[in-house]
C-alpha atoms as a PDB file:
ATOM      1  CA  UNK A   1     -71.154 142.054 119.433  1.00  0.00           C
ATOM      2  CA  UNK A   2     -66.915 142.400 119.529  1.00  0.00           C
ATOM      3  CA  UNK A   3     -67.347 139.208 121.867  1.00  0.00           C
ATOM      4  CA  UNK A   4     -68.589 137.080 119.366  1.00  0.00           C
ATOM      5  CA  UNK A   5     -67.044 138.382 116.485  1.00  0.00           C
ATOM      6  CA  UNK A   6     -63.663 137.793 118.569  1.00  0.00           C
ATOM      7  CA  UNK A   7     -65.451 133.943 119.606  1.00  0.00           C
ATOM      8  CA  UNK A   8     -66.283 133.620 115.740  1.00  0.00           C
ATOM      9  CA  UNK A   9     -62.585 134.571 114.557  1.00  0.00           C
ATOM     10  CA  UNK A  10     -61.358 132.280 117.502  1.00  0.00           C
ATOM     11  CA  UNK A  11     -63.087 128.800 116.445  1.00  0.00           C
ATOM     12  CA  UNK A  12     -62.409 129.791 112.469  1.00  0.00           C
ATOM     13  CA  UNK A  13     -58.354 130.364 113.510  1.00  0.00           C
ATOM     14  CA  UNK A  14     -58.336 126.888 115.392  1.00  0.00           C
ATOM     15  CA  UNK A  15     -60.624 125.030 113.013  1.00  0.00           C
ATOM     16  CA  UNK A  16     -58.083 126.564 109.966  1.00  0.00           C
ATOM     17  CA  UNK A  17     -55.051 125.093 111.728  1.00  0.00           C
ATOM     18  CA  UNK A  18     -56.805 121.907 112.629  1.00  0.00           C
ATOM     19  CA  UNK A  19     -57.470 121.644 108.658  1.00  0.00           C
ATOM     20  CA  UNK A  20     -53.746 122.391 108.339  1.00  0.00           C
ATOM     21  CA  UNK A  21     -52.434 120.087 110.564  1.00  0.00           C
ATOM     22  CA  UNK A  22     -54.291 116.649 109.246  1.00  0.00           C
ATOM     23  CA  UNK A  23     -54.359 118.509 105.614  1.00  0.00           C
ATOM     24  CA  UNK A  24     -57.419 118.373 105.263  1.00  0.00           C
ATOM     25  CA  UNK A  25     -57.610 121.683 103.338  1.00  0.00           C
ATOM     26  CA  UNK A  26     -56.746 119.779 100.507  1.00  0.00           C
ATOM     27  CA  UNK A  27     -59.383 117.846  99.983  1.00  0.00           C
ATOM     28  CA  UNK A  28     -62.912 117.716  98.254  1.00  0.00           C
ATOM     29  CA  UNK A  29     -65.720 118.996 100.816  1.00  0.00           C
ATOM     30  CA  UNK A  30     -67.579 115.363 100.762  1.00  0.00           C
ATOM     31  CA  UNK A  31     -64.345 113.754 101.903  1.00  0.00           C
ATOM     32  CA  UNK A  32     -63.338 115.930 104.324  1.00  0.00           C
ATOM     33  CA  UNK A  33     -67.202 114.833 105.652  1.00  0.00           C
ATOM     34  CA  UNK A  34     -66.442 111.109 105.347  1.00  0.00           C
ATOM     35  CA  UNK A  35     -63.385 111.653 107.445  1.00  0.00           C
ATOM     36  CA  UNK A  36     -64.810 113.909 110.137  1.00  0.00           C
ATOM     37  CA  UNK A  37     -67.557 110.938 110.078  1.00  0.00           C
ATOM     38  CA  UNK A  38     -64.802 108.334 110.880  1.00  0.00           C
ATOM     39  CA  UNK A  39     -63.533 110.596 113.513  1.00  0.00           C
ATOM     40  CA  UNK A  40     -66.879 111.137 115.026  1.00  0.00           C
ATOM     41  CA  UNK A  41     -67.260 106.974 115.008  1.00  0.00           C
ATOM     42  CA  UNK A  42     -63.490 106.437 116.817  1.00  0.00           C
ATOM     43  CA  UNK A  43     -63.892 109.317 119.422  1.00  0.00           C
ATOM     44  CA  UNK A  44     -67.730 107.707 120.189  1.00  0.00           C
ATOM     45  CA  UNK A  45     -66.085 103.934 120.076  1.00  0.00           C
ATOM     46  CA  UNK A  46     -62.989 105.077 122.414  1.00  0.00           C
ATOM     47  CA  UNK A  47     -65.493 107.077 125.032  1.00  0.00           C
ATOM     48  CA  UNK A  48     -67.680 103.747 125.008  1.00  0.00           C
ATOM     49  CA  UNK A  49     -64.735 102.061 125.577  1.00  0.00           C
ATOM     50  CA  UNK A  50     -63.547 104.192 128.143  1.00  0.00           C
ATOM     51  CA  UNK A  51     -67.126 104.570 129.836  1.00  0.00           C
ATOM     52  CA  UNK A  52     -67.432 100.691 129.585  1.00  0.00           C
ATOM     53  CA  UNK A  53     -64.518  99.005 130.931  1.00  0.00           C
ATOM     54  CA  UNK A  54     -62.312 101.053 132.385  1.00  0.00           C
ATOM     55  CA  UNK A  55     -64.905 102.686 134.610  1.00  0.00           C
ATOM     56  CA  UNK A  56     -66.539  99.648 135.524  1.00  0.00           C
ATOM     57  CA  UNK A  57     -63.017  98.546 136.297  1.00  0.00           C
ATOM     58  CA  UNK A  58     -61.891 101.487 138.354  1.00  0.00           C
ATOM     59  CA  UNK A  59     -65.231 100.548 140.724  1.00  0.00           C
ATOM     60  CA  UNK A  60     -65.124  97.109 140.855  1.00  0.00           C
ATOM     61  CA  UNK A  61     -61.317  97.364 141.908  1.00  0.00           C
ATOM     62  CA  UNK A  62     -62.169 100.115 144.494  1.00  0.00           C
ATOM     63  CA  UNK A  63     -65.615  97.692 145.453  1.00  0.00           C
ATOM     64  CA  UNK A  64     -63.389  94.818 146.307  1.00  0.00           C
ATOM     65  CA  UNK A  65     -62.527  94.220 149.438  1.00  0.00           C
ATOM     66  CA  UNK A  66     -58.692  94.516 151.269  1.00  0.00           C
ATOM     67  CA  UNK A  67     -58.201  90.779 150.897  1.00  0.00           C
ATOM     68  CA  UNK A  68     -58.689  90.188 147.669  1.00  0.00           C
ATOM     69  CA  UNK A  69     -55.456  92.382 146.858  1.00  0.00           C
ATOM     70  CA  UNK A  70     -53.746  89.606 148.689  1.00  0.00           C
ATOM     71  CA  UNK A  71     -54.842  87.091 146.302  1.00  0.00           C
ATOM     72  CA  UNK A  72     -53.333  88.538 143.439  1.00  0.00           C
END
């Protein structure tokens, strides 16, 4: 039970300063929603981005063979 009271007090310390930091704190509850909303939608647009393009890129560079390097 001291393990995840010590867990609980962890995440509410680091959630607190994360509050802090973008002041956050200060705001009404429903905004603080819309905004942790908009942050879900930019993290989920940059790891599609991410996942899209520059993995495909990373493979297709490593798929090509020696000579095309030459070509550029």
């Amino acid at each position: 039970m001291d393990l995840v009271k010590s867990a609980r007090e962890f995440i509410s310390h680091w959630y607190l300063r994360y509050l802090v930091s973008i002041e956050l704190y200060m705001v009404e509850p429903w905004e603080r929603v819309v905004i942790h909303v908009i942050f879900a939608i930019f993290f989920g647009l940059f790891w599609y981005f991410n996942y899209s393009v520059i993995v495909y890129s990373i493979a297709h560079i490593r798929d090509c063979p020696s000579r095309a390097y030459e070509m550029l």
